[in-house]
C-alpha atoms as a PDB file:
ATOM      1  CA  UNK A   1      14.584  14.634  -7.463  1.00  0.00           C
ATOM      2  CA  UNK A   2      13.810  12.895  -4.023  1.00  0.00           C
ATOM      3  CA  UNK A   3       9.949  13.463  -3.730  1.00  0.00           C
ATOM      4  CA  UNK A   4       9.823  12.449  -0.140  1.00  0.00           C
ATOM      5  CA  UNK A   5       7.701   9.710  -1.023  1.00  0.00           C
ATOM      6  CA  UNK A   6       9.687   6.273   0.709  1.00  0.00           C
ATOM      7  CA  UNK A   7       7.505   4.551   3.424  1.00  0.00           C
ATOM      8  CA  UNK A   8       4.573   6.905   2.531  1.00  0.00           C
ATOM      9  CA  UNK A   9       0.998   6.352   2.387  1.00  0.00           C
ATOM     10  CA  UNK A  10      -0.715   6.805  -0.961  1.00  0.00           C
ATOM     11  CA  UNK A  11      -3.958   6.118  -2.108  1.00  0.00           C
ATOM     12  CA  UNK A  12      -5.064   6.023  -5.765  1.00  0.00           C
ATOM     13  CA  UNK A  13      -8.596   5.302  -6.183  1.00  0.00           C
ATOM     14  CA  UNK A  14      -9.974   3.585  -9.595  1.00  0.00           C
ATOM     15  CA  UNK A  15      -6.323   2.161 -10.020  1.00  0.00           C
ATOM     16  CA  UNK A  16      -7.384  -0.988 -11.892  1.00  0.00           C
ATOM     17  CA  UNK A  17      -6.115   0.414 -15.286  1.00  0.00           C
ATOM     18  CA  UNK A  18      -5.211   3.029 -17.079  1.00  0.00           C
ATOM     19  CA  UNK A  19      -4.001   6.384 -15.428  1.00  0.00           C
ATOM     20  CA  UNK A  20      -4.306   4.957 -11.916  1.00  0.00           C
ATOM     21  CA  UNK A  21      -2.675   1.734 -12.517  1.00  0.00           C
ATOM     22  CA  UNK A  22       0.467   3.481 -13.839  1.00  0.00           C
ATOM     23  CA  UNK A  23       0.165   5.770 -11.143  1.00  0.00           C
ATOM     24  CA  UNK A  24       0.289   3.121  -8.432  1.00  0.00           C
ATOM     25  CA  UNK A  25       3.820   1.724 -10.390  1.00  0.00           C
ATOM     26  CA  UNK A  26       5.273   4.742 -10.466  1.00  0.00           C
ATOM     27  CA  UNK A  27       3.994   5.275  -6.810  1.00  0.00           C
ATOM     28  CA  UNK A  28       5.482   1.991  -5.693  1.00  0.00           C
ATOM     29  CA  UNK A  29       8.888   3.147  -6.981  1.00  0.00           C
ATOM     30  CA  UNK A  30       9.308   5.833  -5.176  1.00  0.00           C
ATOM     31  CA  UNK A  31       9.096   3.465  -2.530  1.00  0.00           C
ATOM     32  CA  UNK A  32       5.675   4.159  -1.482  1.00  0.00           C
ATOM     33  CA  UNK A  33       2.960   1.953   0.029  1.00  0.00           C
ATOM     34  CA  UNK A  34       0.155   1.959  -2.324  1.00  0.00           C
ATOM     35  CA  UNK A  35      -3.661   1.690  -1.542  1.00  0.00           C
ATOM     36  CA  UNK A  36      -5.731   1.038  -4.551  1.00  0.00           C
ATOM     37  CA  UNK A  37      -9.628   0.613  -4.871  1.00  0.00           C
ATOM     38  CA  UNK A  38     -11.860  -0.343  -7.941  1.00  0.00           C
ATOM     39  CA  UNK A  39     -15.718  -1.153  -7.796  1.00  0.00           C
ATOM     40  CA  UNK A  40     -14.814  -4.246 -10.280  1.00  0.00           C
ATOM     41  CA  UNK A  41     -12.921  -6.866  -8.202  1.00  0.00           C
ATOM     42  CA  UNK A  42     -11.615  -9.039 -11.081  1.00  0.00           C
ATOM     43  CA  UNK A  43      -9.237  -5.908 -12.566  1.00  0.00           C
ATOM     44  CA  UNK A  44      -8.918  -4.579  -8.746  1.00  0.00           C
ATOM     45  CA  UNK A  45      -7.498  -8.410  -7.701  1.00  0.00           C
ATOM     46  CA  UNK A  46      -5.200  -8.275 -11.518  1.00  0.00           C
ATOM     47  CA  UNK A  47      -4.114  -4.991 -10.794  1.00  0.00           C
ATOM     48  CA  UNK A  48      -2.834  -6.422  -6.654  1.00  0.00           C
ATOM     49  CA  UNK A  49      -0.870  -8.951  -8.069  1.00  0.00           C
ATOM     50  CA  UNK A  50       1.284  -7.263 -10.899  1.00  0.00           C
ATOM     51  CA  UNK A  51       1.833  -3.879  -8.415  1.00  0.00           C
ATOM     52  CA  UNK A  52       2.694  -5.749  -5.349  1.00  0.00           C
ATOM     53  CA  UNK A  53       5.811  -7.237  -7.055  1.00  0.00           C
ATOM     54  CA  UNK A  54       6.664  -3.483  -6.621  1.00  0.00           C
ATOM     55  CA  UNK A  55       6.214  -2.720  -3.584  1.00  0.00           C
ATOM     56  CA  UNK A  56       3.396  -3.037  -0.253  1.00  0.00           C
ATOM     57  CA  UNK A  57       0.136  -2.707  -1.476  1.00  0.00           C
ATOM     58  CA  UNK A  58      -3.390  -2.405  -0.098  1.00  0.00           C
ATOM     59  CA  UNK A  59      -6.172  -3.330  -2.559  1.00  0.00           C
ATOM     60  CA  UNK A  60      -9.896  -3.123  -2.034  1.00  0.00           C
ATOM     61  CA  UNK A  61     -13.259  -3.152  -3.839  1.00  0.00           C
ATOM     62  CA  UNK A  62     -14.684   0.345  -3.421  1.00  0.00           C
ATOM     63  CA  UNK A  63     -17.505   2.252  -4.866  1.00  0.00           C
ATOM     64  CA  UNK A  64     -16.325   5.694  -4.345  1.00  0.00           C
ATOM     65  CA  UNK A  65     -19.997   7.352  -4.887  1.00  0.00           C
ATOM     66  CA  UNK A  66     -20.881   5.490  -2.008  1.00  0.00           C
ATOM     67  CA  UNK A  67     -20.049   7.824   0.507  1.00  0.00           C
ATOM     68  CA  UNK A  68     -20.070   5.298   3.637  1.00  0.00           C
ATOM     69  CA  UNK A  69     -18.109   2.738   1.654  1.00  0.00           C
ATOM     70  CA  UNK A  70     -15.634   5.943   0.568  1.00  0.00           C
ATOM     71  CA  UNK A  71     -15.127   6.662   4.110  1.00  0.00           C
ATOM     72  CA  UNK A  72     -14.432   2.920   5.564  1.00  0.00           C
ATOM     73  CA  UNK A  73     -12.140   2.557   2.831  1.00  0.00           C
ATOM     74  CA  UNK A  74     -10.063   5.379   3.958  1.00  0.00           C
ATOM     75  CA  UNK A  75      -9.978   4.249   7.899  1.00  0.00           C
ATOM     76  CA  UNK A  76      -9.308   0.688   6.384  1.00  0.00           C
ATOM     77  CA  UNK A  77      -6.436   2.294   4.204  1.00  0.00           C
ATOM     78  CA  UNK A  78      -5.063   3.838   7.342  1.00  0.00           C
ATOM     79  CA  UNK A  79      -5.346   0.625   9.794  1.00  0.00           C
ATOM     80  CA  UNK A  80      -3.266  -1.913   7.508  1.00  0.00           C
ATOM     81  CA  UNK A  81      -0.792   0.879   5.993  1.00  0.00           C
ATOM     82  CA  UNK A  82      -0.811   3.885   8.181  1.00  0.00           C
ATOM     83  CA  UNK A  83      -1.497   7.640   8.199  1.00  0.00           C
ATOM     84  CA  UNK A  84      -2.609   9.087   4.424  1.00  0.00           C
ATOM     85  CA  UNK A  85       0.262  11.197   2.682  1.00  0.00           C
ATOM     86  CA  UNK A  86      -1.618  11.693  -0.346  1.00  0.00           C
ATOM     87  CA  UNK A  87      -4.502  10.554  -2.354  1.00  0.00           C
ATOM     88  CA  UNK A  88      -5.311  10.763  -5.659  1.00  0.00           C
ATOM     89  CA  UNK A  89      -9.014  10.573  -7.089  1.00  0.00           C
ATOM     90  CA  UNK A  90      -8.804   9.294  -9.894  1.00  0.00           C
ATOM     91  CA  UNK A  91     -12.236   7.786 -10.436  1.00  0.00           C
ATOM     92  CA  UNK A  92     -14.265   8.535 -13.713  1.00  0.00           C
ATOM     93  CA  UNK A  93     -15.636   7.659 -16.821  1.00  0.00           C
ATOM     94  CA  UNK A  94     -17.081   9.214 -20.256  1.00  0.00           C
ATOM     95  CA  UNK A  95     -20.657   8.043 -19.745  1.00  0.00           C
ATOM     96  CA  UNK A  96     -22.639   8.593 -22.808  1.00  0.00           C
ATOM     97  CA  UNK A  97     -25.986   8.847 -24.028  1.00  0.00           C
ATOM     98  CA  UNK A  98     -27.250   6.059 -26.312  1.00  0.00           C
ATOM     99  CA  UNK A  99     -26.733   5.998 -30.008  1.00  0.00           C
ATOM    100  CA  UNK A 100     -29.821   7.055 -30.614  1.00  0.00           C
ATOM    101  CA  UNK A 101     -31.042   9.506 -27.180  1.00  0.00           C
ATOM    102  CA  UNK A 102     -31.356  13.291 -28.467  1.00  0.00           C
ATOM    103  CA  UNK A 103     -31.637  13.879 -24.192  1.00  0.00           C
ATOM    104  CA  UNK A 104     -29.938  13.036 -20.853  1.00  0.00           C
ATOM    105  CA  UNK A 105     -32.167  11.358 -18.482  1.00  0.00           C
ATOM    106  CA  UNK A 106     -32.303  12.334 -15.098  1.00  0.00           C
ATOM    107  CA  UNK A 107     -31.065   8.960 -14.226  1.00  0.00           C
ATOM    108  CA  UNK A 108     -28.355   9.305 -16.244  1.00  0.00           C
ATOM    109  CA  UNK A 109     -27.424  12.857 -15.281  1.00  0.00           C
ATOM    110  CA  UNK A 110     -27.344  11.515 -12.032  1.00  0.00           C
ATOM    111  CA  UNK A 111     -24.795   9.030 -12.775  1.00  0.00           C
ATOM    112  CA  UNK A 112     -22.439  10.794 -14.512  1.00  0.00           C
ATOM    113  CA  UNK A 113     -22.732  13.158 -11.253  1.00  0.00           C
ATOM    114  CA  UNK A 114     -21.866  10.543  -8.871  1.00  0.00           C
ATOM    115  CA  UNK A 115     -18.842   9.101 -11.033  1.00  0.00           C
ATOM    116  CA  UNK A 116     -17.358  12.206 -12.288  1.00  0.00           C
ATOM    117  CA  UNK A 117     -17.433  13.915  -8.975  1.00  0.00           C
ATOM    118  CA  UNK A 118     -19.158  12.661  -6.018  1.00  0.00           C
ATOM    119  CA  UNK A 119     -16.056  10.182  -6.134  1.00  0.00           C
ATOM    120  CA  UNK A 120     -14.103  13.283  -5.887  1.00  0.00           C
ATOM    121  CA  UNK A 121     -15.913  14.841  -2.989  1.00  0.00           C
ATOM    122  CA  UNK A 122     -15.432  11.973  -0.838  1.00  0.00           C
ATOM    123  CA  UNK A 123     -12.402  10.940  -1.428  1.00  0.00           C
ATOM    124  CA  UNK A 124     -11.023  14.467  -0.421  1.00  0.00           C
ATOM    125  CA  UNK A 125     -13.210  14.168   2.576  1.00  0.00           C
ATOM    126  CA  UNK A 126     -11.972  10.787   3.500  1.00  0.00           C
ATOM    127  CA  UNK A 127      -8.153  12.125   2.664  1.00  0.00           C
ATOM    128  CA  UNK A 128      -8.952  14.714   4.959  1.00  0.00           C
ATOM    129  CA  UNK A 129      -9.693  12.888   7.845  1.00  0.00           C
ATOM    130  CA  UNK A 130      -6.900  11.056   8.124  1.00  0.00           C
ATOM    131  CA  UNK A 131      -4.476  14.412   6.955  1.00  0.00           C
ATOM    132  CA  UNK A 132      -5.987  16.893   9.393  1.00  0.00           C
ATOM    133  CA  UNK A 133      -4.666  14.533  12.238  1.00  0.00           C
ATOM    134  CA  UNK A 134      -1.113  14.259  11.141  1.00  0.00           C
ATOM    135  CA  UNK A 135       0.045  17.494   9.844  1.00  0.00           C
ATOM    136  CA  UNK A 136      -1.330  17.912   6.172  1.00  0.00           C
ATOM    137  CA  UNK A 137      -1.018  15.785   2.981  1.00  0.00           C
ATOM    138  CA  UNK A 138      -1.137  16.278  -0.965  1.00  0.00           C
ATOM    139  CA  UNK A 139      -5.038  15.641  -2.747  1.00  0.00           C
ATOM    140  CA  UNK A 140      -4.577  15.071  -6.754  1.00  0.00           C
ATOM    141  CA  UNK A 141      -8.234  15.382  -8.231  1.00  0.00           C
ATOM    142  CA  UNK A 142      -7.670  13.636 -11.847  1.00  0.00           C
ATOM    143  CA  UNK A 143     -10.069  16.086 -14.173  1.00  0.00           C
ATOM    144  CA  UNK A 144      -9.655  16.151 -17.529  1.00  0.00           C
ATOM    145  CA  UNK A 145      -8.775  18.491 -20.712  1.00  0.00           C
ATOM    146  CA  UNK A 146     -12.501  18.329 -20.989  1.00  0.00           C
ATOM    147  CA  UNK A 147     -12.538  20.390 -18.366  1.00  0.00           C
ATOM    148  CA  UNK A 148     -11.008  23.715 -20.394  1.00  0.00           C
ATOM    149  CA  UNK A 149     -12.146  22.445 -23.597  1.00  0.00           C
ATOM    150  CA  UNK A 150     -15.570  20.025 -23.274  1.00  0.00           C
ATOM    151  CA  UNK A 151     -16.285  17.218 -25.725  1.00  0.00           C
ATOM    152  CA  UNK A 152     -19.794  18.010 -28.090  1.00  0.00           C
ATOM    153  CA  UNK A 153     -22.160  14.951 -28.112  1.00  0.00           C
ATOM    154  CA  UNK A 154     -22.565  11.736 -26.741  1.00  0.00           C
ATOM    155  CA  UNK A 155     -20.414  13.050 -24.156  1.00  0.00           C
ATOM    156  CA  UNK A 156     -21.531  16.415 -23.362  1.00  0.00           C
ATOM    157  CA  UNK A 157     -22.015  16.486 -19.820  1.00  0.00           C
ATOM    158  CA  UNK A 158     -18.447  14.784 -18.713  1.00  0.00           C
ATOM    159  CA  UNK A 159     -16.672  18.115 -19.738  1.00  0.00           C
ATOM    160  CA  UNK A 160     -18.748  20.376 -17.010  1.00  0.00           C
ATOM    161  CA  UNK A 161     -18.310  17.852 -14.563  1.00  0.00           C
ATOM    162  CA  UNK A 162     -14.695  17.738 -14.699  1.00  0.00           C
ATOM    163  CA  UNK A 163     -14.653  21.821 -15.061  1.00  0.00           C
ATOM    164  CA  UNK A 164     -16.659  21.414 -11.398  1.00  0.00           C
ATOM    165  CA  UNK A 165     -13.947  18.545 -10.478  1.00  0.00           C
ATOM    166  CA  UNK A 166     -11.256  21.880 -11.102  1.00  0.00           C
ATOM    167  CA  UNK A 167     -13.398  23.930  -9.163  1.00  0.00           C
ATOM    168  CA  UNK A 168     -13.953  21.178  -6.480  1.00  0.00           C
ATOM    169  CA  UNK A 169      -9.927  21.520  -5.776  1.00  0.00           C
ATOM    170  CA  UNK A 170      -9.895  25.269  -5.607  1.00  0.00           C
ATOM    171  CA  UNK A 171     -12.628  25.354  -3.130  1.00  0.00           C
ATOM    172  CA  UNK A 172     -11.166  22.548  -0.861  1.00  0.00           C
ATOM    173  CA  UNK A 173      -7.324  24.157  -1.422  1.00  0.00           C
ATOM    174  CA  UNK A 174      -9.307  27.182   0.692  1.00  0.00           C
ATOM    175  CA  UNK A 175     -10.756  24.925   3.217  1.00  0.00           C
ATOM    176  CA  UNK A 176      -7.736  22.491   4.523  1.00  0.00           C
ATOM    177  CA  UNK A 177      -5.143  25.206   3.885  1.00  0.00           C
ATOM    178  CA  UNK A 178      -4.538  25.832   7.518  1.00  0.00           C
ATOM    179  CA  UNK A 179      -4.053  22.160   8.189  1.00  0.00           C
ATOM    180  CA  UNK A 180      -1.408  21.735   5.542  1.00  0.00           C
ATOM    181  CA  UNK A 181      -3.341  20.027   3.366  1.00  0.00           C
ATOM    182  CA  UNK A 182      -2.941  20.934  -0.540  1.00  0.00           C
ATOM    183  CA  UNK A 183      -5.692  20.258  -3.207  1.00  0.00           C
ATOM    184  CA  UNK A 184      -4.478  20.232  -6.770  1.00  0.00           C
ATOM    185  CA  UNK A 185      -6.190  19.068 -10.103  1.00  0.00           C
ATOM    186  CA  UNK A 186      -4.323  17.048 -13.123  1.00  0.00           C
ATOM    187  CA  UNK A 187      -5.756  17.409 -16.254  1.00  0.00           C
ATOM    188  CA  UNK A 188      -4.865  14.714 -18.900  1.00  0.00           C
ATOM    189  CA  UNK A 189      -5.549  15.228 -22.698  1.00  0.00           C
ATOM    190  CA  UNK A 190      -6.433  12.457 -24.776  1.00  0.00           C
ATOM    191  CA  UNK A 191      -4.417   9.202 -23.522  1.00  0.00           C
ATOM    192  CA  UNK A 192      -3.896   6.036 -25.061  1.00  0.00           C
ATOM    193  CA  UNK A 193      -5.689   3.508 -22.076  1.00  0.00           C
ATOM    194  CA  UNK A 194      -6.594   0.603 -22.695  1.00  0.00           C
ATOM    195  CA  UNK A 195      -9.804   1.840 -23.654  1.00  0.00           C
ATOM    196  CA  UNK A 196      -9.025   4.492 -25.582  1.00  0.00           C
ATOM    197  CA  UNK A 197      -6.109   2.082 -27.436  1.00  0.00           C
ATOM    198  CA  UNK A 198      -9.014  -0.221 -27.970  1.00  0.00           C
ATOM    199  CA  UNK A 199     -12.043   2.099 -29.240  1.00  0.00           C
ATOM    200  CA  UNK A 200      -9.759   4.976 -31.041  1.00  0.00           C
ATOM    201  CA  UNK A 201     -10.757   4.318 -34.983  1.00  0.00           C
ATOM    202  CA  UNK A 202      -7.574   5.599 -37.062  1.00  0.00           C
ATOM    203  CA  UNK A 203      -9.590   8.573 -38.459  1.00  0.00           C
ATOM    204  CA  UNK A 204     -10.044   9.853 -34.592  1.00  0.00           C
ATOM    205  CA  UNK A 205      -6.461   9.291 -33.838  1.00  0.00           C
ATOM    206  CA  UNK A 206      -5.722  11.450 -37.090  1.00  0.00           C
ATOM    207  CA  UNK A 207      -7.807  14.245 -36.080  1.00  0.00           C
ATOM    208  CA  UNK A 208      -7.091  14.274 -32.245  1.00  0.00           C
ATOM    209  CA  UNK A 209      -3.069  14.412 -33.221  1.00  0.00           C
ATOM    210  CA  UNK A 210      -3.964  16.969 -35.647  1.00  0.00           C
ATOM    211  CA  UNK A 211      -5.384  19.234 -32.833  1.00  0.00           C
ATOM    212  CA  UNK A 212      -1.992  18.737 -30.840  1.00  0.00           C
ATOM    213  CA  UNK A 213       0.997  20.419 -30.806  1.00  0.00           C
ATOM    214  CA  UNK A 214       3.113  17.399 -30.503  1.00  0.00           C
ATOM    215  CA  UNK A 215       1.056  15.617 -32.825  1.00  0.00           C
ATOM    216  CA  UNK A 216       0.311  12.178 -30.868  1.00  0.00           C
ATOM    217  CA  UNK A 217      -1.496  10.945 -27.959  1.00  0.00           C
ATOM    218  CA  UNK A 218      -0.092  10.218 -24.363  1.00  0.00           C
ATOM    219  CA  UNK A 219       0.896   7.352 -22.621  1.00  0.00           C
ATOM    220  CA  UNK A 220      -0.360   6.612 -19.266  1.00  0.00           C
ATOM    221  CA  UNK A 221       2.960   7.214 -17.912  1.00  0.00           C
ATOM    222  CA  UNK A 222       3.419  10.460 -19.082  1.00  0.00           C
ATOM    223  CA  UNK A 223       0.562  11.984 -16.952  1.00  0.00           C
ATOM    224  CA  UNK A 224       1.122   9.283 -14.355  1.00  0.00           C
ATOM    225  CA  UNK A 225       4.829  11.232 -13.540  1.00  0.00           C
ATOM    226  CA  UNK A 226       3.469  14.589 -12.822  1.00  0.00           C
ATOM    227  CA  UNK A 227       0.520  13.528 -11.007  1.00  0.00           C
ATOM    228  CA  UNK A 228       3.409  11.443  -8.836  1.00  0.00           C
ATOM    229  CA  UNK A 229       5.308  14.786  -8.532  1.00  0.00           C
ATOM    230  CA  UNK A 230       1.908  16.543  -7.012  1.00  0.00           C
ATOM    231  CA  UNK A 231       1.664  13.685  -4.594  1.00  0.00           C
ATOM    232  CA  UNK A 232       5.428  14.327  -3.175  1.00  0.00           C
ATOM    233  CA  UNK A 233       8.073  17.334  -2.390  1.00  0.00           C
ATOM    234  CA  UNK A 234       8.605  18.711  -5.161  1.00  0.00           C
ATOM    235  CA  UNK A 235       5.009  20.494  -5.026  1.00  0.00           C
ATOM    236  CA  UNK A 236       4.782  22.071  -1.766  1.00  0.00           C
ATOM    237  CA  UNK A 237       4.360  25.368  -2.384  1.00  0.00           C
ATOM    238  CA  UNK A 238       1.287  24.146  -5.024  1.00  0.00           C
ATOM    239  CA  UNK A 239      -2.465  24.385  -3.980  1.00  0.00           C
ATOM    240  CA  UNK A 240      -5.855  25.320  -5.779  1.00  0.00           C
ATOM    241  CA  UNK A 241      -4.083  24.995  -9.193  1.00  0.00           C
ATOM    242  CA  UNK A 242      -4.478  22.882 -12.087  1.00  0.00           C
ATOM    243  CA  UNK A 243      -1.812  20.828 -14.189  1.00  0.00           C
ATOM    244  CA  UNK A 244      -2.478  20.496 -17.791  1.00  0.00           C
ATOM    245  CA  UNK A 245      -1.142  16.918 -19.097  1.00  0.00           C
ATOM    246  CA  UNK A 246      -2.042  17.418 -22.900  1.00  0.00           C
ATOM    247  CA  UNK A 247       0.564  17.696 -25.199  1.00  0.00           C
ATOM    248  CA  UNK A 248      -0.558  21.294 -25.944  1.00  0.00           C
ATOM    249  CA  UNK A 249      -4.151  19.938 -27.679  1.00  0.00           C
ATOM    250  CA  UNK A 250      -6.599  22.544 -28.625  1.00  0.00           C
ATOM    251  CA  UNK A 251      -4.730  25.491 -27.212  1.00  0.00           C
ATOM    252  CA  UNK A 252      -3.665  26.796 -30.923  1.00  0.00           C
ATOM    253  CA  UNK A 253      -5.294  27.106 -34.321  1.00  0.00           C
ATOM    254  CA  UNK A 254      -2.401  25.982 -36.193  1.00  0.00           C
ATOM    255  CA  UNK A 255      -0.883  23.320 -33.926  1.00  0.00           C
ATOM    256  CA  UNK A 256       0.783  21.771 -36.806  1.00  0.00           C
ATOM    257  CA  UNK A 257       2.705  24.735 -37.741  1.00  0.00           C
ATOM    258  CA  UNK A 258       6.122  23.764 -36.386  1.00  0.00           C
ATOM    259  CA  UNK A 259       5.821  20.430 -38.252  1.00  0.00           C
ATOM    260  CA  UNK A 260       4.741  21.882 -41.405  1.00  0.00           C
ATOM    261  CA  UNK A 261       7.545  24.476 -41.396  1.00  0.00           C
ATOM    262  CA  UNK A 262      10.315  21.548 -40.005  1.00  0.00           C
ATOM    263  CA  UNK A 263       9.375  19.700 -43.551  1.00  0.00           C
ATOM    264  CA  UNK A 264       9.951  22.893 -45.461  1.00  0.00           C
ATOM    265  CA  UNK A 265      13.271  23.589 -44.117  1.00  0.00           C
ATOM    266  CA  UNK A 266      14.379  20.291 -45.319  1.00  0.00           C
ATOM    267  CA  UNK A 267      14.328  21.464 -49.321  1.00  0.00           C
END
C-alpha cells in the first residue's frame, strides 16, 4: 500500500527511543522527512545520526510541556523541512510514586499532567497551525492500553491521563474537521522498549503474556506500522477514533484458551 507519505513532512515528538524512534525508521522509509524532538539531547543527537542514514531528518531538543518551546519547534520544523503532513505525539512516561508514598503530591500530579498530556495539547496545537494553512494533515496522539484498562499502584494516575489523551483526540477530531485535519489515538499494550526490556522481571513478563491473547509482548515495530498507516492514505476516512495495538491483553478472561486447547488437540 502507497501511504502517500514520499517527500512528506512528519513530526514525531519524544523519538529518542522506543515507540518514536521506530516510528521515525519506518517514517523515513516511506520516504518521508522526519522531524524528531526529545528534552534529553544526548539520545535526541544518537537517535539523528542512526535515522538520518535513512532518510532527511530534523532533530531538536524540545520540552513539549513547554508550550512556547512546543510552538517554536513546530515553526522551526516547518522552516528547514516544510509544511506539517502529520505529527505524532508521542511524548510520555509512567511516572510513579516513591516506593514508599501512600499519596500523590500535588507536585507530582502536576507532572504527570504536563508529560502525559499537556505534550499532547500542544503538539496538536502546534500541528494545527501549520495544517490549517495547507489543506489538513493526520494528528496520532500515542495513549496507551492504560487508557481502557488503567494500571493499580505506583502508577495509578498514568491510566486516566491517557483515557483524557483518547478523549483529547475526539474533542480536537470535532474542532479541525472542517480544515481537513484528522485526530486519531494509538493505543499500545505492553511493549518491549528499551525500558520495559530492561526493568520487566521474568515473573511480570509471565503474567502480562498470560493476560494476552497472543501470549507475548510487542515489539516497537509492531505498533510503530499502524501508527505509520494513521499518519498516511490509507486512513483518510479515520478521525476521533482510537487504535488498539495490544495483542488482545485484558480484553478476555480466558485469553489462554486457544493455546490450552491447541496442546490438547495434539494427543
Amino acid at each position: 500500500m502507497d501511504l502517500g507519505l514520499n517527500g512528506k513532512v512528519v513530526v514525531v515528538t519524544g523519538a529518542s527511543k522506543g515507540i518514536g524512534l521506530a516510528t521515525a525508521k519506518e517514517l523515513l522509509q516511506e520516504g518521508a522527512k522526519v522531524a524528531i524532538c526529545s528534552s534529553r539531547e544526548e539520545n535526541l543527537r544518537a537517535a539523528e545520526a542512526e535515522l538520518s542514514k535513512l532518510g532527511t531528518v530534523y532533530a531538536e531538543v524540545v520540552d513539549m510541556t513547554d508550550e512556547a518551546r512546543a510552538y517554536a519547534f513546530g515553526e522551526h520544523v516547518v522552516e528547514h523541512l516544510g509544511p506539517i503532513a502529520a505529527w505524532v505525539n508521542n511524548v510520555g512516561a509512567q511516572i510513579t510514586k516513591g516506593p514508599d508514598e501512600e499519596e500523590y503530591s500535588d507536585a507530582l500530579m502536576e507532572r504527570v499532567f504536563a508529560i502525559c498530556f499537556k505534550a499532547a495539547v500542544y503538539g496538536c496545537q502546534a500541528a494545527f497551525r501549520s495544517m490549517k494553512k495547507n489543506g489538513g494533515g493526520s494528528i496520532v496522539n500515542i495513549s496507551s492500553l492504560g487508557g481502557r484498562c488503567p494500571t493499580t499502584g505506583a502508577a495509578t494516575l498514568y491510566g486516566p491521563m491517557k483515557a483524557a489523551t483518547n478523549m483529547l483526540s475526539v474533542t480536537m477530531a470535532g474542532e479541525y474537521a472542517a480544515y481537513g485535519v484528522r485526530v486519531n489515538t494509538v493505543m499500545p499494550g505492553y511493549t518491549m522498549t528499551e525500558f520495559n526490556t530492561e526493568h520487566t522481571t521474568d515473573e511480570n513478563m509471565k503474567h502480562i503474556c498470560h493476560g494476552t491473547l497472543l501470549q507475548r509482548p510487542g515489539l516497537v515495530e509492531e505498533v510503530a506500522k499502524p501508527i505509520v498507516f494513521m499518519c498516511g492514505n490509507g486512513s483518510t476516512f479515520m478521525t476521533g477514533t482510537s487504535i488498539e495495538v495490544s495483542g488482545g491483553r485484558g480484553i478476555t478472561l480466558n485469553p489462554d484458551y486457544s493455546f490450552r486447547q491447541r496442546e490438547l488437540k495434539k494427543d
